[in-house]
PDB file of N, CA and C in Angstrom:
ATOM      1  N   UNK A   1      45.604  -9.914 113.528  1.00  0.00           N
ATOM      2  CA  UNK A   1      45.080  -8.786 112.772  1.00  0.00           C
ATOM      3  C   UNK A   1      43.684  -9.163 112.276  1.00  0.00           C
ATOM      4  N   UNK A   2      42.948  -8.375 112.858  1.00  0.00           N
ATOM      5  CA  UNK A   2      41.381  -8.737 112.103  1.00  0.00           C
ATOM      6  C   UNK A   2      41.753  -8.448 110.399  1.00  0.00           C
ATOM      7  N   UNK A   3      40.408  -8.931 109.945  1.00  0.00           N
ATOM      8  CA  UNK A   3      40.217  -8.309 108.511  1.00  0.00           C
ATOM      9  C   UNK A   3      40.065  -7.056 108.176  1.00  0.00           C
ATOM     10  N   UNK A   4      38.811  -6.787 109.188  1.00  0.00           N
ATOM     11  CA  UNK A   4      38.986  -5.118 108.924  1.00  0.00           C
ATOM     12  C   UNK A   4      40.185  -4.484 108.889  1.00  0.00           C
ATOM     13  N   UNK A   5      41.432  -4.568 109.419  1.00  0.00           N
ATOM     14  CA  UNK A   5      42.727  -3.803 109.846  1.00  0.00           C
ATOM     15  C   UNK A   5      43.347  -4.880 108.197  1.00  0.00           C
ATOM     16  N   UNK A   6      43.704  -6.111 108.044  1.00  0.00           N
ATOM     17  CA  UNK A   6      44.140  -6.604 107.043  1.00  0.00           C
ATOM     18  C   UNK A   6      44.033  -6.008 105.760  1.00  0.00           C
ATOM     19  N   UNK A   7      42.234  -5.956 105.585  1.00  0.00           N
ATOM     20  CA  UNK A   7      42.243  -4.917 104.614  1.00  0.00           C
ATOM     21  C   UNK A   7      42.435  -3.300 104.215  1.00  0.00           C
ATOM     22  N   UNK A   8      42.207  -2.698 105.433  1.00  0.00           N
ATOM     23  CA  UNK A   8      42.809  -1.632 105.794  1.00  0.00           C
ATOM     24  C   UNK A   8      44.287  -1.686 105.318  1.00  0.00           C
ATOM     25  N   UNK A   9      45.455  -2.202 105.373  1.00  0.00           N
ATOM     26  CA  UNK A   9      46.321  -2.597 105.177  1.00  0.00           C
ATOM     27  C   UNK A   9      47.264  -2.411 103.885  1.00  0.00           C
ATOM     28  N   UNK A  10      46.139  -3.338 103.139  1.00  0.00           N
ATOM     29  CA  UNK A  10      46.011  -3.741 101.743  1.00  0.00           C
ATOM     30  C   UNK A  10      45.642  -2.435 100.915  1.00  0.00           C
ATOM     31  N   UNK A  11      44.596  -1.694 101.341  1.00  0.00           N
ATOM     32  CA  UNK A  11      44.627  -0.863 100.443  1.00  0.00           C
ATOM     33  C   UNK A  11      45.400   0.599 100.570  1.00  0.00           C
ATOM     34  N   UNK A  12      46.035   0.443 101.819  1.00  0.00           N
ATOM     35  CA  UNK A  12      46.842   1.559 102.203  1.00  0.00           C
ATOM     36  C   UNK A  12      48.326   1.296 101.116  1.00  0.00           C
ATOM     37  N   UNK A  13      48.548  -0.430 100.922  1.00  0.00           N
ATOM     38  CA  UNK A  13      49.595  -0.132 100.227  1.00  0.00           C
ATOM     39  C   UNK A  13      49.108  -0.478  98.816  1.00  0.00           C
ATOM     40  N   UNK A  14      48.053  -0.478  98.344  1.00  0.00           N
ATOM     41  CA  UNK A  14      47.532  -0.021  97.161  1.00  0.00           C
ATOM     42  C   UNK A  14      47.882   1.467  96.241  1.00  0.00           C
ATOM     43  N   UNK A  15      47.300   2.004  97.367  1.00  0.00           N
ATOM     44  CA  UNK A  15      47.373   4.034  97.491  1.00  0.00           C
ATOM     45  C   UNK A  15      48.958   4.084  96.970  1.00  0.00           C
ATOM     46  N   UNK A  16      49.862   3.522  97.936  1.00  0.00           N
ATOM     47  CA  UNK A  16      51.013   3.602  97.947  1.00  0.00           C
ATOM     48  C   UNK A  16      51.442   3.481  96.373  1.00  0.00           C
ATOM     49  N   UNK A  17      51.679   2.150  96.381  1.00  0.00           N
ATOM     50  CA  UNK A  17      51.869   1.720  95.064  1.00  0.00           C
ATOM     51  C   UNK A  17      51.294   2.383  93.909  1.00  0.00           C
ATOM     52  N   UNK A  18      50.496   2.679  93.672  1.00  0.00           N
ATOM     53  CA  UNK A  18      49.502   4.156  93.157  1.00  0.00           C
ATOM     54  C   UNK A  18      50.303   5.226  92.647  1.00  0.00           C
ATOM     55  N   UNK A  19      50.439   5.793  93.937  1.00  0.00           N
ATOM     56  CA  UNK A  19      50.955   7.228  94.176  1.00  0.00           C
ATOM     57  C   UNK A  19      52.697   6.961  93.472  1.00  0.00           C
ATOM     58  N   UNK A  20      53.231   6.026  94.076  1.00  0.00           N
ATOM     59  CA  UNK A  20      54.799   5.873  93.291  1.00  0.00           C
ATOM     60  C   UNK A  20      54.883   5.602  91.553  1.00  0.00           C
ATOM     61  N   UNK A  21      53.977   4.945  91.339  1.00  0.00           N
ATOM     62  CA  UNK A  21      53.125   4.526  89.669  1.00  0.00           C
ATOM     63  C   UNK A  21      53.268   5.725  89.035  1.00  0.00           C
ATOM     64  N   UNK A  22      52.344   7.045  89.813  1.00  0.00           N
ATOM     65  CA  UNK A  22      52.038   7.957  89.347  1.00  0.00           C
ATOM     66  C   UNK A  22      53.260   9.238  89.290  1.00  0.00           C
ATOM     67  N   UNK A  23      54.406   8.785  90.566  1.00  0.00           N
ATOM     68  CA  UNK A  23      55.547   9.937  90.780  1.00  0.00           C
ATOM     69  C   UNK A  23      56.464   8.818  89.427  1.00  0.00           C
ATOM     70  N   UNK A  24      56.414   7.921  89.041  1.00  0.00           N
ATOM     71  CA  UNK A  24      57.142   7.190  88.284  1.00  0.00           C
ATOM     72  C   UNK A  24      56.590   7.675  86.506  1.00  0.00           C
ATOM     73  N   UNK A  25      55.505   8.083  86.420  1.00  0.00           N
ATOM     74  CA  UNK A  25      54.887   8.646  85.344  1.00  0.00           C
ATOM     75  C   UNK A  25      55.300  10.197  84.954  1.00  0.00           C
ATOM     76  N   UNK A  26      55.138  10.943  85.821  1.00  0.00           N
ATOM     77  CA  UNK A  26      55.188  11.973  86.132  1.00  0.00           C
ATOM     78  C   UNK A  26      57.127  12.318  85.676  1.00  0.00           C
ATOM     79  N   UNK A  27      57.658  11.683  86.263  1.00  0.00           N
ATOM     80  CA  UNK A  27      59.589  11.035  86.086  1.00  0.00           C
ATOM     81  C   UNK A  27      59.359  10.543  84.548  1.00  0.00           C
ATOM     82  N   UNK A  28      58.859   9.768  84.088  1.00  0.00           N
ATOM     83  CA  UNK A  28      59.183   9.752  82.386  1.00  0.00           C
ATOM     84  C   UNK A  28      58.612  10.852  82.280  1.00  0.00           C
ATOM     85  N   UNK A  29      57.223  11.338  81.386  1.00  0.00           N
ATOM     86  CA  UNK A  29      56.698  12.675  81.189  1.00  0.00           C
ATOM     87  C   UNK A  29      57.932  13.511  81.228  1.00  0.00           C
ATOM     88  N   UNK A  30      58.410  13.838  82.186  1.00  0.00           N
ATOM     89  CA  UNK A  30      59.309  14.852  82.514  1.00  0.00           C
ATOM     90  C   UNK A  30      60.392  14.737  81.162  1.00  0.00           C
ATOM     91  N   UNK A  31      61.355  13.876  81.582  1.00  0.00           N
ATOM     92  CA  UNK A  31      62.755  13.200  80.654  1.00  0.00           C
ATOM     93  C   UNK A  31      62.235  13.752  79.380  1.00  0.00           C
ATOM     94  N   UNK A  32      60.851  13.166  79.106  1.00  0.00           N
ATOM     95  CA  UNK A  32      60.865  12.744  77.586  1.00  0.00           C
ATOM     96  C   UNK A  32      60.594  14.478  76.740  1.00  0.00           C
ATOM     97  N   UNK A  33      59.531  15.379  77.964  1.00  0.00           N
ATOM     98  CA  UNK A  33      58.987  17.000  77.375  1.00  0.00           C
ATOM     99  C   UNK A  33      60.960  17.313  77.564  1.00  0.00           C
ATOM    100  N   UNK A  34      61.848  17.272  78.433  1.00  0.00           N
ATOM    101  CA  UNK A  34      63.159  17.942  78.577  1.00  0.00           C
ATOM    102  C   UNK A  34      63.871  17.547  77.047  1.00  0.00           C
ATOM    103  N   UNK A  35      63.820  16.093  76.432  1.00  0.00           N
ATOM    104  CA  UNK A  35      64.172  15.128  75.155  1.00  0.00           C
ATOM    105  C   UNK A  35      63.766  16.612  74.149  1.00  0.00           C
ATOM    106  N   UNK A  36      62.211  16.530  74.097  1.00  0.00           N
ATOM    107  CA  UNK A  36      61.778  17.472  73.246  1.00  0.00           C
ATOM    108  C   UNK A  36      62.211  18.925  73.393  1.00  0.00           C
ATOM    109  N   UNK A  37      62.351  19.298  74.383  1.00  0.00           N
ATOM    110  CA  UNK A  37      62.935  21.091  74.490  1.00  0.00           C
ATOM    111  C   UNK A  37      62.277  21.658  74.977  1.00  0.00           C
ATOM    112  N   UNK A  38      60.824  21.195  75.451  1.00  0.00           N
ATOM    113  CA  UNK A  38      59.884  21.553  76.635  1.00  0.00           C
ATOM    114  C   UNK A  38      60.332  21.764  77.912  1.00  0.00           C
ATOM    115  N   UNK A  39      61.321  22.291  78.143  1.00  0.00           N
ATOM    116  CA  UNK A  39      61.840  22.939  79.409  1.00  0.00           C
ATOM    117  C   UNK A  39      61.380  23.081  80.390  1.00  0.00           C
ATOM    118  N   UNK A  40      60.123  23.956  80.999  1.00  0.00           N
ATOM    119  CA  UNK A  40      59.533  24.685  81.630  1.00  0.00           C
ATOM    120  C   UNK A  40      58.485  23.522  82.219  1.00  0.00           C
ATOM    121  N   UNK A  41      57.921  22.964  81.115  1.00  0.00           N
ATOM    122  CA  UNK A  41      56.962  21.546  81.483  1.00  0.00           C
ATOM    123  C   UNK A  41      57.507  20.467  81.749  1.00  0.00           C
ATOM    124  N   UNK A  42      58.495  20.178  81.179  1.00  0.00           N
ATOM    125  CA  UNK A  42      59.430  19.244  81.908  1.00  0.00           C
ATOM    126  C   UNK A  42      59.806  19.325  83.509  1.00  0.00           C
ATOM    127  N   UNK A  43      60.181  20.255  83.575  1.00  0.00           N
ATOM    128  CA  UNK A  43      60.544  21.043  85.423  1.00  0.00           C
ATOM    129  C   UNK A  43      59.644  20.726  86.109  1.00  0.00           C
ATOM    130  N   UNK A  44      58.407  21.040  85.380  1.00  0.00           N
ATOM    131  CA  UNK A  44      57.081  20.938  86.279  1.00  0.00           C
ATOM    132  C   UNK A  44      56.742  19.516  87.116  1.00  0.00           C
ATOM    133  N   UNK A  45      56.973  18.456  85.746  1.00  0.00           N
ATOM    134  CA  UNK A  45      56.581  17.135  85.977  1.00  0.00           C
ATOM    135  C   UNK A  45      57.817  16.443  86.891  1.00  0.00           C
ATOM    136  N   UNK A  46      59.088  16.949  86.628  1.00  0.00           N
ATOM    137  CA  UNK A  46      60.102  16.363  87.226  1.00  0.00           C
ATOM    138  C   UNK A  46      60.000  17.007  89.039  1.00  0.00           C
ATOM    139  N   UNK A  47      59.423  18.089  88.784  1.00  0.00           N
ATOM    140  CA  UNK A  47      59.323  18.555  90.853  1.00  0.00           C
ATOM    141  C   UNK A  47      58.200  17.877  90.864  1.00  0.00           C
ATOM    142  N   UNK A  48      56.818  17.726  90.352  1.00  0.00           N
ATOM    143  CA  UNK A  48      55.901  16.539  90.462  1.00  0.00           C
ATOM    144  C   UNK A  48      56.058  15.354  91.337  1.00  0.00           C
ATOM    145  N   UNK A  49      57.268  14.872  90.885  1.00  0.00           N
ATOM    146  CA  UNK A  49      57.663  12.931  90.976  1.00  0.00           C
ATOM    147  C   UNK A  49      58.563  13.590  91.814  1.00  0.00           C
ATOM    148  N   UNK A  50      59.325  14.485  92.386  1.00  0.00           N
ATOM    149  CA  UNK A  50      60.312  14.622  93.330  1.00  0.00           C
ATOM    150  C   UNK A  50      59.630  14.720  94.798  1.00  0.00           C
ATOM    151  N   UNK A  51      58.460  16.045  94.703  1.00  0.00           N
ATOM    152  CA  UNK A  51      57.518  15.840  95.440  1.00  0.00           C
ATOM    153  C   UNK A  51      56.547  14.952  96.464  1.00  0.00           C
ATOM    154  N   UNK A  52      56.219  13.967  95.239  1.00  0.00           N
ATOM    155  CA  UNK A  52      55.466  12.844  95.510  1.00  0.00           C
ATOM    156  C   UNK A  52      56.530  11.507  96.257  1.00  0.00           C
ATOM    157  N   UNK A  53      57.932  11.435  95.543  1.00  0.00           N
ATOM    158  CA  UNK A  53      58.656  10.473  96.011  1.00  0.00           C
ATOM    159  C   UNK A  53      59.090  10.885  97.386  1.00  0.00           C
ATOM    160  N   UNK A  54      59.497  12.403  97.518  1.00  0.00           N
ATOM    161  CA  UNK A  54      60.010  12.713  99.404  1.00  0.00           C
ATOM    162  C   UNK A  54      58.745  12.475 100.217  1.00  0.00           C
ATOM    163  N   UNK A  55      57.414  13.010  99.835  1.00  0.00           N
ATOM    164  CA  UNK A  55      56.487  12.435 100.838  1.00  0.00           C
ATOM    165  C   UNK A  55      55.893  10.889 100.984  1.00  0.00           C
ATOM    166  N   UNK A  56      56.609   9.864 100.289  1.00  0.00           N
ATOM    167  CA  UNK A  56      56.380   8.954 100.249  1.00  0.00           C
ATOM    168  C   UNK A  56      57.725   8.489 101.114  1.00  0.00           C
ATOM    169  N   UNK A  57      59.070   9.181 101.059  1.00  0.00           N
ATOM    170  CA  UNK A  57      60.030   9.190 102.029  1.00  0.00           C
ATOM    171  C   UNK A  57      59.591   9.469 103.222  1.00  0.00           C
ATOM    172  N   UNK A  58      58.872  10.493 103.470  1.00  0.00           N
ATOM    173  CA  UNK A  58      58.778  10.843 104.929  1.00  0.00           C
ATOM    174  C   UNK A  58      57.658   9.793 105.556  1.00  0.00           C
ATOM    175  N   UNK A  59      56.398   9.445 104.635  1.00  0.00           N
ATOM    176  CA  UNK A  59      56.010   8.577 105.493  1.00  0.00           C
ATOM    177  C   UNK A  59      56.541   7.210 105.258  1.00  0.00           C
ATOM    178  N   UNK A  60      57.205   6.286 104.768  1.00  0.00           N
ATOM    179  CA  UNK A  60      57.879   5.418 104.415  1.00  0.00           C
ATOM    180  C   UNK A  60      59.198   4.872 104.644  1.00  0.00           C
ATOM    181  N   UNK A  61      60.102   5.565 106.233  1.00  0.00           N
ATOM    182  CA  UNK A  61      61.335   5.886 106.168  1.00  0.00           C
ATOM    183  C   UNK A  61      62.356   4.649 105.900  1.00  0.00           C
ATOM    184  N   UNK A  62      61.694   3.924 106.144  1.00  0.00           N
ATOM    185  CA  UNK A  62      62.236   2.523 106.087  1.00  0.00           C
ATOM    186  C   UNK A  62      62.403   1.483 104.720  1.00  0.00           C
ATOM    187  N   UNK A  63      61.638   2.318 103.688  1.00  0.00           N
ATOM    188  CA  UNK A  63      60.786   1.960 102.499  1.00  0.00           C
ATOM    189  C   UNK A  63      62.796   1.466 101.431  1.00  0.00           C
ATOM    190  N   UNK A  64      62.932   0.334 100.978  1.00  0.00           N
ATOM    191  CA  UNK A  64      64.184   0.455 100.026  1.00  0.00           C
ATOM    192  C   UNK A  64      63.967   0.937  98.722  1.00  0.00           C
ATOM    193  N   UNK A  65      62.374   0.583  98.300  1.00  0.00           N
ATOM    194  CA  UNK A  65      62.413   1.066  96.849  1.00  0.00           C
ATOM    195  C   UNK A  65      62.784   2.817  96.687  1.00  0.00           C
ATOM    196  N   UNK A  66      62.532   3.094  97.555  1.00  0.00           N
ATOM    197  CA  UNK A  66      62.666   4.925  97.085  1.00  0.00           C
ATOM    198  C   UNK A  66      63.989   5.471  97.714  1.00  0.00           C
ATOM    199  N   UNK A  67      64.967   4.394  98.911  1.00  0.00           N
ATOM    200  CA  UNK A  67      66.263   4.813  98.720  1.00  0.00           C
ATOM    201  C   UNK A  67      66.894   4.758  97.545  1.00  0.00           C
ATOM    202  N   UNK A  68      66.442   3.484  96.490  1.00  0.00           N
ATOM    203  CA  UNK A  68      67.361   2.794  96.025  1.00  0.00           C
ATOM    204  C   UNK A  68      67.117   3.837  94.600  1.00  0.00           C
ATOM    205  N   UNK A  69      66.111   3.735  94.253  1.00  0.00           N
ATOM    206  CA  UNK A  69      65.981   4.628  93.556  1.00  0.00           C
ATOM    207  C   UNK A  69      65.906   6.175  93.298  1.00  0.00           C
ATOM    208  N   UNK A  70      65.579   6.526  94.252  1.00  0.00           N
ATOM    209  CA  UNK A  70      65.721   8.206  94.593  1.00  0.00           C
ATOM    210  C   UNK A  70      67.231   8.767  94.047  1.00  0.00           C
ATOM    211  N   UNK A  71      68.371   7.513  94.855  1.00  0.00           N
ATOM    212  CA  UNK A  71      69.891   7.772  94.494  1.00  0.00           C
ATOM    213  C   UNK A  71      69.808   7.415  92.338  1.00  0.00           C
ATOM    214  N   UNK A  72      68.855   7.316  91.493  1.00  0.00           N
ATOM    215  CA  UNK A  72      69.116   6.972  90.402  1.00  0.00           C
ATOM    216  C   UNK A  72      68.757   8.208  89.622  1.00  0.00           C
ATOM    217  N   UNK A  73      69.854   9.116  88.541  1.00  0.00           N
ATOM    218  CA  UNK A  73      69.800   9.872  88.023  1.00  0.00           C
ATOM    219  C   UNK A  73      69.768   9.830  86.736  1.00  0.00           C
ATOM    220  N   UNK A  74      68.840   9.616  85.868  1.00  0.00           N
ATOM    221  CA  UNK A  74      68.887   9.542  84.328  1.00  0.00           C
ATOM    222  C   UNK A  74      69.635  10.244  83.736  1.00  0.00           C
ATOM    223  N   UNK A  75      70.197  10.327  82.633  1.00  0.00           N
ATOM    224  CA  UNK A  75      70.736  11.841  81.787  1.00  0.00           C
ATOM    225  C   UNK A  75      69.784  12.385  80.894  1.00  0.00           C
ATOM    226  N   UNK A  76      70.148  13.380  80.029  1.00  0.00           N
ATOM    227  CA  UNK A  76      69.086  13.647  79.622  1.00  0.00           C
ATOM    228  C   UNK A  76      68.976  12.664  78.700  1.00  0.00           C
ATOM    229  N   UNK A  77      69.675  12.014  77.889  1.00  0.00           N
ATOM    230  CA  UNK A  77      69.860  10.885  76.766  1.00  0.00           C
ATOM    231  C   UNK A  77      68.863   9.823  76.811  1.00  0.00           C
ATOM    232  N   UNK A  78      69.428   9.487  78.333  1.00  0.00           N
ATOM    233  CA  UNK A  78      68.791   8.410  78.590  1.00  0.00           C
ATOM    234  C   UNK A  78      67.453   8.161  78.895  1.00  0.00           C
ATOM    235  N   UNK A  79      66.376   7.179  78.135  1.00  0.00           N
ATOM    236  CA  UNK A  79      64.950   7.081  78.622  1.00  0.00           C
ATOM    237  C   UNK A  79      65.321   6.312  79.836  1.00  0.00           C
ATOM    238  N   UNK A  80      63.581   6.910  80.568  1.00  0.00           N
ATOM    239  CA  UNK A  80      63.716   6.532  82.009  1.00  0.00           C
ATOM    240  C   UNK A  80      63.013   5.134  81.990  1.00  0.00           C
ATOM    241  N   UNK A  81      63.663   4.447  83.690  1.00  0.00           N
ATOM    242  CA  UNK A  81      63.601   3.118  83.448  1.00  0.00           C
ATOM    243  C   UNK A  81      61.964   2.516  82.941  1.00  0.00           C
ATOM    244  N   UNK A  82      61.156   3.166  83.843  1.00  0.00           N
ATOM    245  CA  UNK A  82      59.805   3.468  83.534  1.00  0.00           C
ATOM    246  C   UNK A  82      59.226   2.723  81.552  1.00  0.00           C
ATOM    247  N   UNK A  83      59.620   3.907  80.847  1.00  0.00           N
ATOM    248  CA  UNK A  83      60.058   4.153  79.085  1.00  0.00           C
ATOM    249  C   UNK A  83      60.699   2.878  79.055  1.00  0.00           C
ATOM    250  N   UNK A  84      61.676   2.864  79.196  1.00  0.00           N
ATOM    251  CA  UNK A  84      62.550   1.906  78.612  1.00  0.00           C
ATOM    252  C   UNK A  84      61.684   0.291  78.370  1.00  0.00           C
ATOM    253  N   UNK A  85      61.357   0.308  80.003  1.00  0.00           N
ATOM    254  CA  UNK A  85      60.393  -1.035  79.909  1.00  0.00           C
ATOM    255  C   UNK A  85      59.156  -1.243  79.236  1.00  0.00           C
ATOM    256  N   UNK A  86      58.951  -0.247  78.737  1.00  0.00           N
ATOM    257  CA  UNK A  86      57.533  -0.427  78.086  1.00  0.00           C
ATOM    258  C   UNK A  86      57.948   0.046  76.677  1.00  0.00           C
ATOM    259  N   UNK A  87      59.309   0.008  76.315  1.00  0.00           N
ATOM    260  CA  UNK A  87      59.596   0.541  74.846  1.00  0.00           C
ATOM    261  C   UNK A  87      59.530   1.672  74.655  1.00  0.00           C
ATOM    262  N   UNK A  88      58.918   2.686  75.161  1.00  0.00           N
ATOM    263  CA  UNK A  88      58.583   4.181  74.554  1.00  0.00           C
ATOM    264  C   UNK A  88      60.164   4.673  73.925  1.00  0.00           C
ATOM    265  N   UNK A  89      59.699   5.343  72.960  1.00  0.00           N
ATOM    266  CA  UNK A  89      60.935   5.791  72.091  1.00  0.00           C
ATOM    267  C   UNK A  89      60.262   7.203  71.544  1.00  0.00           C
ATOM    268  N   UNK A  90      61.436   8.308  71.630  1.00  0.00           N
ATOM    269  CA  UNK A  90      60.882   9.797  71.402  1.00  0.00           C
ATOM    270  C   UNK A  90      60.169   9.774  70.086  1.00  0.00           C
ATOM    271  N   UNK A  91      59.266  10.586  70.092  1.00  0.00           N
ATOM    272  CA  UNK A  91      58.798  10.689  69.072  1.00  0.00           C
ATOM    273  C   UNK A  91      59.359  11.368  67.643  1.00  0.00           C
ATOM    274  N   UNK A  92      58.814  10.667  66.262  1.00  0.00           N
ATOM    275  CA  UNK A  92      59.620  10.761  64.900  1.00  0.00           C
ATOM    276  C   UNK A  92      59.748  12.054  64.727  1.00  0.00           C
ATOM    277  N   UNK A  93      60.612  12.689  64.536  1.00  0.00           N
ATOM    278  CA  UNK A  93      60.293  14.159  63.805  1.00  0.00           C
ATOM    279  C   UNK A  93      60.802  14.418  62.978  1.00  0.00           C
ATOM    280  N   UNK A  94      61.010  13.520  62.159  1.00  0.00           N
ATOM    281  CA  UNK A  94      61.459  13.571  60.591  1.00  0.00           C
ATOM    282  C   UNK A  94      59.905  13.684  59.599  1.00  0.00           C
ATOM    283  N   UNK A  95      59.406  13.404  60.518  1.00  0.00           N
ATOM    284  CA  UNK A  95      57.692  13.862  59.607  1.00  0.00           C
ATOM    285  C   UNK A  95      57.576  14.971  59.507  1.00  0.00           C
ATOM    286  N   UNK A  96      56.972  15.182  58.103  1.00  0.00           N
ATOM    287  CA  UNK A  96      56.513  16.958  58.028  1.00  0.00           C
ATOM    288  C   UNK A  96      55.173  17.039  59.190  1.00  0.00           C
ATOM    289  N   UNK A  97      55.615  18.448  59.323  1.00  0.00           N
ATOM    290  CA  UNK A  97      54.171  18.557  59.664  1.00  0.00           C
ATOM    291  C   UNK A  97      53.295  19.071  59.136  1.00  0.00           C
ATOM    292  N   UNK A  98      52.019  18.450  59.562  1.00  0.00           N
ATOM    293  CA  UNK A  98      50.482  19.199  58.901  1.00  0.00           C
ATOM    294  C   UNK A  98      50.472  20.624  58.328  1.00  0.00           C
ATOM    295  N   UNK A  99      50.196  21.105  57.438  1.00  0.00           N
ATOM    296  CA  UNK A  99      49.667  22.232  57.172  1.00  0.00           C
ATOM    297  C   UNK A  99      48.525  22.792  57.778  1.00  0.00           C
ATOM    298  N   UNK A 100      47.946  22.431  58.650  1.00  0.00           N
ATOM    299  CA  UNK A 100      46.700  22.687  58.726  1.00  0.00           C
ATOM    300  C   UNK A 100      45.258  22.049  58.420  1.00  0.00           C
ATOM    301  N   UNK A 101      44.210  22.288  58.434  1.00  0.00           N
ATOM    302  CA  UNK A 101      43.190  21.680  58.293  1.00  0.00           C
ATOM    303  C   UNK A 101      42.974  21.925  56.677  1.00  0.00           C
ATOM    304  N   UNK A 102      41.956  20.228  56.287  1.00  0.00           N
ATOM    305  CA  UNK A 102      41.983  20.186  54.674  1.00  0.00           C
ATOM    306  C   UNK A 102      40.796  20.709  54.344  1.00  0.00           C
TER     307      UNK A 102
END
């Protein structure tokens, strides 16, 4: 493999890795607006990452991370693995809120 094609390579599974980052973002986002009662925006972000993960299926057919995970269904309870690893926890809403500007 020349370099040119090596690096070619490299940044193809850059993109990749990228793009799953981003259907993996898109998959918390989702959980956490559904957590809150954001329904409608939640849907949005969750066909987002569904989207992004089947065309990463179709060109990828062989790929295990997106069998293995594709078969993984959060509840709504549950933060996604994404959240979990980085701590995110729903936000407080035992705070009042603002009145408005002072």
């Amino acid at each position: 493999m020349s370099d040119n094609q090596a690096r070619t390579t490299g940044l193809r599974e850059q993109v990749r890795a990228a793009r799953l980052r981003l259907a993996d973002s898109a998959a918390d986002l989702g959980i956490l607006l559904r957590l809150l009662g954001e329904h409608a925006e939640a849907e949005r972000m969750l066909r987002q990452a569904v989207e992004i993960y089947e065309a990463d299926r179709r060109t990828q057919p062989t790929s295990s991370r997106t069998t293995q995970e594709l078969t993984w269904t959060p509840s709504a309870s549950t933060p996604s693995s994404s959240a979990a690893a980085r701590q995110v926890s729903p936000p407080d809403t035992t705070w009042p809120a603002p009145d408005g500007p002072s």
